[in-house]
Protein backbone atom coordinates (compact mmCIF):
# COMPACT_ATOMS: atom_id res chain seq x y z
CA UNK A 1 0.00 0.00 0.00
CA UNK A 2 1.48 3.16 -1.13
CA UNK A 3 -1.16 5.43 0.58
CA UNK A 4 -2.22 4.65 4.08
CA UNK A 5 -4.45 7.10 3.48
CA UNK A 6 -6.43 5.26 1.03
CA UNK A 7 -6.67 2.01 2.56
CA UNK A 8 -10.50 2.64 3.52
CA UNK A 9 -11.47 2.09 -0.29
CA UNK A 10 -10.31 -1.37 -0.39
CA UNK A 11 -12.36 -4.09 0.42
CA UNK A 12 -10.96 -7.06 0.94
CA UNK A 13 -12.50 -10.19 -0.53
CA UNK A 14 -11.61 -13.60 -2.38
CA UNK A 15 -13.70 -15.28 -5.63
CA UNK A 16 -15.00 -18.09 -3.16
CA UNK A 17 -16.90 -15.95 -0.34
CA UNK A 18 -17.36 -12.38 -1.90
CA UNK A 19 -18.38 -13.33 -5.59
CA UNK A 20 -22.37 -11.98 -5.15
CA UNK A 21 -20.26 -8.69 -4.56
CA UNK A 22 -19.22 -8.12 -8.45
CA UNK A 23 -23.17 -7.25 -8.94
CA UNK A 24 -22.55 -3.80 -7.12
CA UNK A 25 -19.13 -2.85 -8.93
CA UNK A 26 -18.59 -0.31 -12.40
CA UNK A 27 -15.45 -2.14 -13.50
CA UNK A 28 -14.14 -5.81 -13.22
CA UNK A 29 -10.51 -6.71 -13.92
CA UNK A 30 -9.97 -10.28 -14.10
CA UNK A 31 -6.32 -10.72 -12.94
CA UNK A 32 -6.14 -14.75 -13.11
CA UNK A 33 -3.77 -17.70 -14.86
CA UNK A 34 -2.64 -17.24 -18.16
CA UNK A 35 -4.81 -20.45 -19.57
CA UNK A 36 -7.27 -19.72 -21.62
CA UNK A 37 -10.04 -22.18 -20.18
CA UNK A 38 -9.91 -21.05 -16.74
CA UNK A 39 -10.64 -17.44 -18.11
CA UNK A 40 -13.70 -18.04 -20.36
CA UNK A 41 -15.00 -20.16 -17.39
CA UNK A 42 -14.48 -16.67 -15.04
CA UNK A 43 -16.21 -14.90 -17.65
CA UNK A 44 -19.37 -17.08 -17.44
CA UNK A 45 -19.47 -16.75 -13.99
CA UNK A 46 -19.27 -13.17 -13.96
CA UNK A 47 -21.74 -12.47 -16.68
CA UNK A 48 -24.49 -14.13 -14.54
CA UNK A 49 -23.36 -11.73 -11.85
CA UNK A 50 -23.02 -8.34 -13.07
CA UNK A 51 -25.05 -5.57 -13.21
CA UNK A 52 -25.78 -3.96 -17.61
CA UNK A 53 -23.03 -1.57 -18.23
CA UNK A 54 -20.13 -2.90 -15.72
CA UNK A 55 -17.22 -2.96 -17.48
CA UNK A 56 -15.08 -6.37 -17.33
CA UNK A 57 -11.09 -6.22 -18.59
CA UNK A 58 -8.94 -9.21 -18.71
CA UNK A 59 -5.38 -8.68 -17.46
CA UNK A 60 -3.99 -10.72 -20.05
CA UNK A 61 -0.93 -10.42 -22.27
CA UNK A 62 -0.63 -13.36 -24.05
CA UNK A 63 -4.55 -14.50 -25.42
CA UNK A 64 -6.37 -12.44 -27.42
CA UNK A 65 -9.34 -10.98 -25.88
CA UNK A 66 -11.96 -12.01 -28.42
CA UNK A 67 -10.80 -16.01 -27.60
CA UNK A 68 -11.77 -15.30 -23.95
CA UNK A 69 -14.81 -13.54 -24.14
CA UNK A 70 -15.87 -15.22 -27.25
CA UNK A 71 -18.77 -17.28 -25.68
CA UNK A 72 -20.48 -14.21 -23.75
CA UNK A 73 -23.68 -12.07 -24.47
CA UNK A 74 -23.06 -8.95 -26.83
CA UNK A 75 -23.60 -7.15 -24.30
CA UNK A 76 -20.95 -8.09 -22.04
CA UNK A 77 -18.67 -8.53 -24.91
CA UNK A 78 -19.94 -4.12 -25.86
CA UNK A 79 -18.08 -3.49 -22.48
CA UNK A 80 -15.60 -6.03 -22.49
CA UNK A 81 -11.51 -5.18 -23.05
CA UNK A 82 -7.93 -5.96 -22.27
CA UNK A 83 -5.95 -4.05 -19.83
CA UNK A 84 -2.49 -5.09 -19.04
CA UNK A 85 -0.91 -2.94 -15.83
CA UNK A 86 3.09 -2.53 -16.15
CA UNK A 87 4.90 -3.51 -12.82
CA UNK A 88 5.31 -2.26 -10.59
CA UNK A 89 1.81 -0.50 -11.23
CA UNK A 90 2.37 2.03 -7.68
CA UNK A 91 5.84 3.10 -10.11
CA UNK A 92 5.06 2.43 -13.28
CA UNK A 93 1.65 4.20 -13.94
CA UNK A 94 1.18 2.72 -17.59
CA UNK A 95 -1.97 0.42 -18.56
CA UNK A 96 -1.98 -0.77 -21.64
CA UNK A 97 -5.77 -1.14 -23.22
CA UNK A 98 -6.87 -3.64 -25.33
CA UNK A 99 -10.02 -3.09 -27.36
CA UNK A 100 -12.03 -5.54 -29.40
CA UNK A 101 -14.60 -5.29 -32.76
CA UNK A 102 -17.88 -6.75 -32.54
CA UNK A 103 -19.27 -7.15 -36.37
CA UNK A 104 -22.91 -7.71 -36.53
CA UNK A 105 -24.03 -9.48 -39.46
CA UNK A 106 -27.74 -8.82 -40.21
């Protein structure tokens, strides 16, 4: 923690107990293993969690975004992107973001 100051705006929580929680929240950043699998199966979880509108980001740097959102709603996928946080983030205050196309055929 850089900023005592600022450790009343972070709740502590864990996927397991505090899950439900995600329906309140304006952003999501999914910050899990590098495997594909395990992050599409996040990203069904969440989607029957969150609230229209919340924005979800995958801290990924190695699969392309549209692989793991690729079996969501279009609307999740309309607020879905790829943000990748440069460490140290407290030092290095660069995020790289990752945007995907959604083509609609009619």
């Amino acid at each position: 923690m850089a900023r005592k100051d600022r450790a009343d705006l972070i709740t502590i929580g864990n996927v397991e107990d505090d899950f439900d929680q995600l329906a309140d929240v304006d952003w999501i950043i999914e910050v899990i293993i590098e495997q594909l699998q395990p992050k599409k199966d996040l990203m069904a979880r969440i989607e029957a969690v969150r609230k229209p509108g919340c924005i979800i980001s995958s801290n990924t740097s190695g699969i392309p975004i549209n692989q793991i959102a690729e079996d969501c709603s279009d609307e999740l996928k309309a607020h879905f992107l790829g943000t990748h946080f440069f460490n140290p983030p407290r030092y290095l205050k660069l995020l790289e973001i990752i945007l995907q196309m959604i083509l609609r055929r009619k």
